[in-house]
N, C-alpha and C. Protein backbone atom coordinates (compact mmCIF):
# COMPACT_ATOMS: atom_id res chain seq x y z
N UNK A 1 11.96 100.28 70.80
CA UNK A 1 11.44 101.30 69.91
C UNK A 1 10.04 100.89 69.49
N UNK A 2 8.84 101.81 69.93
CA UNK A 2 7.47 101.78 69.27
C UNK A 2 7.72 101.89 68.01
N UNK A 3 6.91 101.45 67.44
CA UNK A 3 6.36 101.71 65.96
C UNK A 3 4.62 102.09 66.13
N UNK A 4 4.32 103.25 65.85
CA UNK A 4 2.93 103.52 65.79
C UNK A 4 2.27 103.14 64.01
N UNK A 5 1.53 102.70 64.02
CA UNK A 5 0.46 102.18 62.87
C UNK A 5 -0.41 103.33 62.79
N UNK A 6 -0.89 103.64 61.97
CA UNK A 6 -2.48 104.53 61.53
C UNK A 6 -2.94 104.44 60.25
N UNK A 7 -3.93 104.95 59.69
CA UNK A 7 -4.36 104.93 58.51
C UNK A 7 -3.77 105.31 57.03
N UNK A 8 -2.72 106.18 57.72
CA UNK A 8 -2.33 106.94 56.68
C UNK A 8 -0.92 106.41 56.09
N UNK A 9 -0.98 105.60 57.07
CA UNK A 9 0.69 104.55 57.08
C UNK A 9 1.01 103.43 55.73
N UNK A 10 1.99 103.91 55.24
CA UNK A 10 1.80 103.13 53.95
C UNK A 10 1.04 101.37 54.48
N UNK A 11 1.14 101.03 53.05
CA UNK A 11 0.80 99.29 53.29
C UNK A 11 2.61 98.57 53.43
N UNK A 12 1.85 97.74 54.55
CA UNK A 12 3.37 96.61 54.77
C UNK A 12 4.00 96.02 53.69
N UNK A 13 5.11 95.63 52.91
CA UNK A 13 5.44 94.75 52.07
C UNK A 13 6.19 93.49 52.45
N UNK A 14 6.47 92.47 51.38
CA UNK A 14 6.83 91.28 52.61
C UNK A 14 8.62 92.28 52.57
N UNK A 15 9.23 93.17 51.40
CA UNK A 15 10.11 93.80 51.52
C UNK A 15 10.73 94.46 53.27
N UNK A 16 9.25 95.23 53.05
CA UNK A 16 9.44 95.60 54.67
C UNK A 16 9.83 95.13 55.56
N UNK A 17 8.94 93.75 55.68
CA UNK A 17 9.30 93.42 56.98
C UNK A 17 10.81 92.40 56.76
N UNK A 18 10.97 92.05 56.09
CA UNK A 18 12.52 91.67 55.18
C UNK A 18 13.88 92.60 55.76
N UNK A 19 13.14 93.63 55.74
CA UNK A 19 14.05 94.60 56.36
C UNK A 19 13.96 94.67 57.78
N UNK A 20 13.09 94.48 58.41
CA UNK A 20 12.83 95.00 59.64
C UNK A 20 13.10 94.07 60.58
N UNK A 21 13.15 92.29 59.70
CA UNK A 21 13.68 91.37 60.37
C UNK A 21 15.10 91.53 60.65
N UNK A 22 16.14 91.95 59.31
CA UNK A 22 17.46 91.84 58.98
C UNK A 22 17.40 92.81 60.62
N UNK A 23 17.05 93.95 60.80
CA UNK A 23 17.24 95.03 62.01
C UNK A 23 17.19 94.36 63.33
N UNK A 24 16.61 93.25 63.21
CA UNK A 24 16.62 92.43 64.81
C UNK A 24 17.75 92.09 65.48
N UNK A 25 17.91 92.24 66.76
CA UNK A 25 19.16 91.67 67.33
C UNK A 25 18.93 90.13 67.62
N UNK A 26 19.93 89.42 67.17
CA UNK A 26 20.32 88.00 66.96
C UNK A 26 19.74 87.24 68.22
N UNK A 27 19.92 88.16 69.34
CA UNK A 27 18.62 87.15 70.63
C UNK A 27 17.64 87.40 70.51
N UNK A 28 16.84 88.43 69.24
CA UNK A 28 15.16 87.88 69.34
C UNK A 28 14.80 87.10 67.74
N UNK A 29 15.52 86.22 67.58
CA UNK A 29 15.68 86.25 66.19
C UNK A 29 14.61 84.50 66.36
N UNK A 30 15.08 83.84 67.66
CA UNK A 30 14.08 82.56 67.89
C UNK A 30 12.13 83.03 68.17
N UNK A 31 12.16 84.29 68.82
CA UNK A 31 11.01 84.83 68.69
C UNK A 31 10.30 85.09 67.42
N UNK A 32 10.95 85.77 66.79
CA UNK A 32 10.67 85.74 65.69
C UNK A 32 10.06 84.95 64.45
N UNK A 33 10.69 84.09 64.69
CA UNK A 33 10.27 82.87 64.27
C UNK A 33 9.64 82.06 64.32
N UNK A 34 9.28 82.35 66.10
CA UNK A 34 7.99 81.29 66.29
C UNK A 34 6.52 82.51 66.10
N UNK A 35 7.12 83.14 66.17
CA UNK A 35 5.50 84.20 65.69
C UNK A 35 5.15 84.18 64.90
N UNK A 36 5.95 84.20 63.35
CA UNK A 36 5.78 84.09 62.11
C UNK A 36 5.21 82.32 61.36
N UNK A 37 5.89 81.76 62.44
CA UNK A 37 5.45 80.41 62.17
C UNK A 37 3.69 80.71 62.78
N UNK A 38 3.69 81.00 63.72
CA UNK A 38 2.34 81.05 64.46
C UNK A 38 1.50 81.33 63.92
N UNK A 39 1.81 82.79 63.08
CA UNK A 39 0.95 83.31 62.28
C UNK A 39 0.37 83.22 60.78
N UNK A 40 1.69 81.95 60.79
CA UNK A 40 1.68 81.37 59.06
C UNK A 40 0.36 80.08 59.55
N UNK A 41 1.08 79.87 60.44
CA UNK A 41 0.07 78.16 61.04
C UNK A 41 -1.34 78.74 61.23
N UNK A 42 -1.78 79.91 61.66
CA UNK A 42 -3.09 80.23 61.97
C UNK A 42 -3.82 80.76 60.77
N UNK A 43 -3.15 80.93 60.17
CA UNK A 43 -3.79 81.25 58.45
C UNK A 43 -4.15 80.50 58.09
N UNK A 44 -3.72 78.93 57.94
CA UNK A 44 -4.05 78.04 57.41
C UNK A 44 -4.21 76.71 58.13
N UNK A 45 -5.05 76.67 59.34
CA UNK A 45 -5.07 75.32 60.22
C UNK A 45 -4.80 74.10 59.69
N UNK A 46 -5.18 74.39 58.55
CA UNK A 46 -5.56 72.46 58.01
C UNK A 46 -4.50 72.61 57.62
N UNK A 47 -3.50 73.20 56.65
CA UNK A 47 -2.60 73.29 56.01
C UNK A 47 -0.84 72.77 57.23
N UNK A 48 -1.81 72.81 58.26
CA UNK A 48 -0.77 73.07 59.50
C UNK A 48 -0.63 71.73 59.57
N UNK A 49 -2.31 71.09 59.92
CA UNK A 49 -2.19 69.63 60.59
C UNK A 49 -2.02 69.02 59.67
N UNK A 50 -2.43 69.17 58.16
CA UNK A 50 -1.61 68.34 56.95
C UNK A 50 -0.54 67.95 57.06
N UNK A 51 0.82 68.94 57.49
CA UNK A 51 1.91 69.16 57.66
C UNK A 51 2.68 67.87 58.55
N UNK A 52 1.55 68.03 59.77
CA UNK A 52 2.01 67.01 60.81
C UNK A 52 1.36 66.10 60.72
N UNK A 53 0.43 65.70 59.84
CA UNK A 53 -0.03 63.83 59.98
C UNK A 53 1.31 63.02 59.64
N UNK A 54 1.04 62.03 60.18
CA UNK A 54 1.90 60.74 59.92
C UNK A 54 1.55 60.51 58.51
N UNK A 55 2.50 60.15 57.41
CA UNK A 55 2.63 59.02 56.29
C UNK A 55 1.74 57.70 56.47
N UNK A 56 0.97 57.75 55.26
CA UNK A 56 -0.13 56.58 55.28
C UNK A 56 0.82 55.52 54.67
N UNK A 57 1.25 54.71 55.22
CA UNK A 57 2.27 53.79 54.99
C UNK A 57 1.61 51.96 54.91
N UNK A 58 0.71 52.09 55.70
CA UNK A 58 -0.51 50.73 55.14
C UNK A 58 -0.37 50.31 53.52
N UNK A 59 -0.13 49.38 53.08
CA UNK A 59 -0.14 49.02 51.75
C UNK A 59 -1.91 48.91 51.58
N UNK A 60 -1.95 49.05 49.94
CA UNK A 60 -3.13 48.89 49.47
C UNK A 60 -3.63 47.01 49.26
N UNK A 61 -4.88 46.58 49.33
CA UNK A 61 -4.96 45.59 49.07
C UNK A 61 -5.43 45.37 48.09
N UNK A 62 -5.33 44.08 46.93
CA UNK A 62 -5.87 43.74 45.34
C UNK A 62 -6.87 44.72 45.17
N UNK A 63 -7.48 44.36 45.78
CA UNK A 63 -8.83 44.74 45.58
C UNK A 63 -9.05 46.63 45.29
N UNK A 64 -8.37 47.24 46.42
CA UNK A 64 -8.25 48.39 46.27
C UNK A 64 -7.58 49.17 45.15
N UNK A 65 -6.50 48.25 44.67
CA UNK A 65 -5.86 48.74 43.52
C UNK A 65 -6.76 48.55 42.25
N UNK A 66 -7.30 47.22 42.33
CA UNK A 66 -8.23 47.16 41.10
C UNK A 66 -9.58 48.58 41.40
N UNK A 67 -9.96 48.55 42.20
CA UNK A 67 -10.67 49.30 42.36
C UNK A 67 -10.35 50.75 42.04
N UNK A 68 -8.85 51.27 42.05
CA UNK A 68 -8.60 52.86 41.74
C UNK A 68 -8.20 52.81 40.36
N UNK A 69 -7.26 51.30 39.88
CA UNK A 69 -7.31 51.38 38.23
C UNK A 69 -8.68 51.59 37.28
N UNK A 70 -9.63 50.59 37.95
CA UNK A 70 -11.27 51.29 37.19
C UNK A 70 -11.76 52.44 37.55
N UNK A 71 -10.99 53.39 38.06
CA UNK A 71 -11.60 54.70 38.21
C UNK A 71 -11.01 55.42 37.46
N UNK A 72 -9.77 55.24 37.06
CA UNK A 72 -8.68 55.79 36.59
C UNK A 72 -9.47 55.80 35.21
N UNK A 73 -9.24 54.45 34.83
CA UNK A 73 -9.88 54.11 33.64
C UNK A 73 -10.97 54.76 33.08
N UNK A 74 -11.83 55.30 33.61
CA UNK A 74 -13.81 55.32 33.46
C UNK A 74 -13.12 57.36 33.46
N UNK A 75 -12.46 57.65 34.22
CA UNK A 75 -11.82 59.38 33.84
C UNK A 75 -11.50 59.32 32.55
N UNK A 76 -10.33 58.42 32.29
CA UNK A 76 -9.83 58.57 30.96
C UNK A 76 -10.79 58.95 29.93
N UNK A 77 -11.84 57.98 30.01
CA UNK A 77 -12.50 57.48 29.20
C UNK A 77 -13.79 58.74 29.26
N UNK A 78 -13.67 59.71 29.91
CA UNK A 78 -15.02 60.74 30.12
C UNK A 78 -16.00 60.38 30.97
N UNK A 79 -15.94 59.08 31.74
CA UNK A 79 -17.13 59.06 32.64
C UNK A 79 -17.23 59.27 33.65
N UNK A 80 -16.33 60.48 34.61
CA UNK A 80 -16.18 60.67 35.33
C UNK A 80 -17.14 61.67 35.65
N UNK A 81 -17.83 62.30 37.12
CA UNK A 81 -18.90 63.40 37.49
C UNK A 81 -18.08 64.42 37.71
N UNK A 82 -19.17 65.43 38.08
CA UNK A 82 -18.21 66.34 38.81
C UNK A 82 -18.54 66.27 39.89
N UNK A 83 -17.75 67.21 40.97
CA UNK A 83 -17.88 67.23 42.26
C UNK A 83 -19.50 67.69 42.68
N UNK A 84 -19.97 68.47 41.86
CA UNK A 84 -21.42 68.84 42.41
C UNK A 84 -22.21 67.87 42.29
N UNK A 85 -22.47 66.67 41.13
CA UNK A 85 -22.91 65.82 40.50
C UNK A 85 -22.92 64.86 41.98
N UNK A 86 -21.92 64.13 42.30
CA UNK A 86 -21.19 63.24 43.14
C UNK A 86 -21.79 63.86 44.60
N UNK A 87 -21.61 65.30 44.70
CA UNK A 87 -22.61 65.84 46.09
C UNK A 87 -24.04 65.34 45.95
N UNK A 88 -24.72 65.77 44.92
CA UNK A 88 -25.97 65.50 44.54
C UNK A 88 -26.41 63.69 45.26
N UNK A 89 -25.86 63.28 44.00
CA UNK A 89 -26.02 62.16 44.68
C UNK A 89 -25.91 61.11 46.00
N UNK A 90 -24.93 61.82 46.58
CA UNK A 90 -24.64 61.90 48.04
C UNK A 90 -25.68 61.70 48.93
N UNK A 91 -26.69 63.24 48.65
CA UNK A 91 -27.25 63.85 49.11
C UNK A 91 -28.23 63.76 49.40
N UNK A 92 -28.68 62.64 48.39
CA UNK A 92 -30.12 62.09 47.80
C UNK A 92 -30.38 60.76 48.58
C-alpha cells in the first residue's frame, strides 16, 4: 500500500507513526528498525560514535588528579573563564 505525501497532508506525529508501526507485519518489523536506527544515527553522527567508543579505562596518574582537584578548586572559588575567554586565549 502507497501512501502519497503532499502539502496539504497533515504534519506526522511520533503518535502516527506509533500507529503505523503497530500496522506492520511482524517480518518487516527487523527493517524497521534498522531504518529508524539509521535515521536516529544520521541525525546525530557524533552522538552515534559517542555511543560506540570504547570506555577510557587507563587510570589517572598523581599528577593528573592533583591537577583536576586545582581546577576544581579555582571553579569553586570563581576563577574559572568562560569558554569564549579560554578560546580567546587559545587563539592568541
Amino acid at each position: 500500500m502507497a501512501t502519497k505525501t503532499n502539502s496539504t497532508a497533515k504534519p506526522i506525529t511520533r503518535t502516527a507513526l506509533r500507529k503505523l508501526i503497530g500496522q506492520l507485519p511482524e517480518s518487516e518489523l527487523v527493517a524497521a528498525h534498522r531504518y529508524l536506527c539509521y535515521l536516529r544515527d544520521e541525525g546525530a553522527p557524533l552522538l552515534s560514535k559517542l555511543a560506540e567508543a570504547p570506555i577510557d579505562d587507563e587510570p589517572s596518574t598523581p599528577g593528573e588528579d592533583a591537577a583536576a582537584d586545582e581546577a576544581w578548586q579555582e571553579y569553586l572559588e570563581g576563577k574559572a573563564i568562560s569558554a569564549e575567554e579560554a578560546k580567546r586565549k587559545l587563539l592568541t
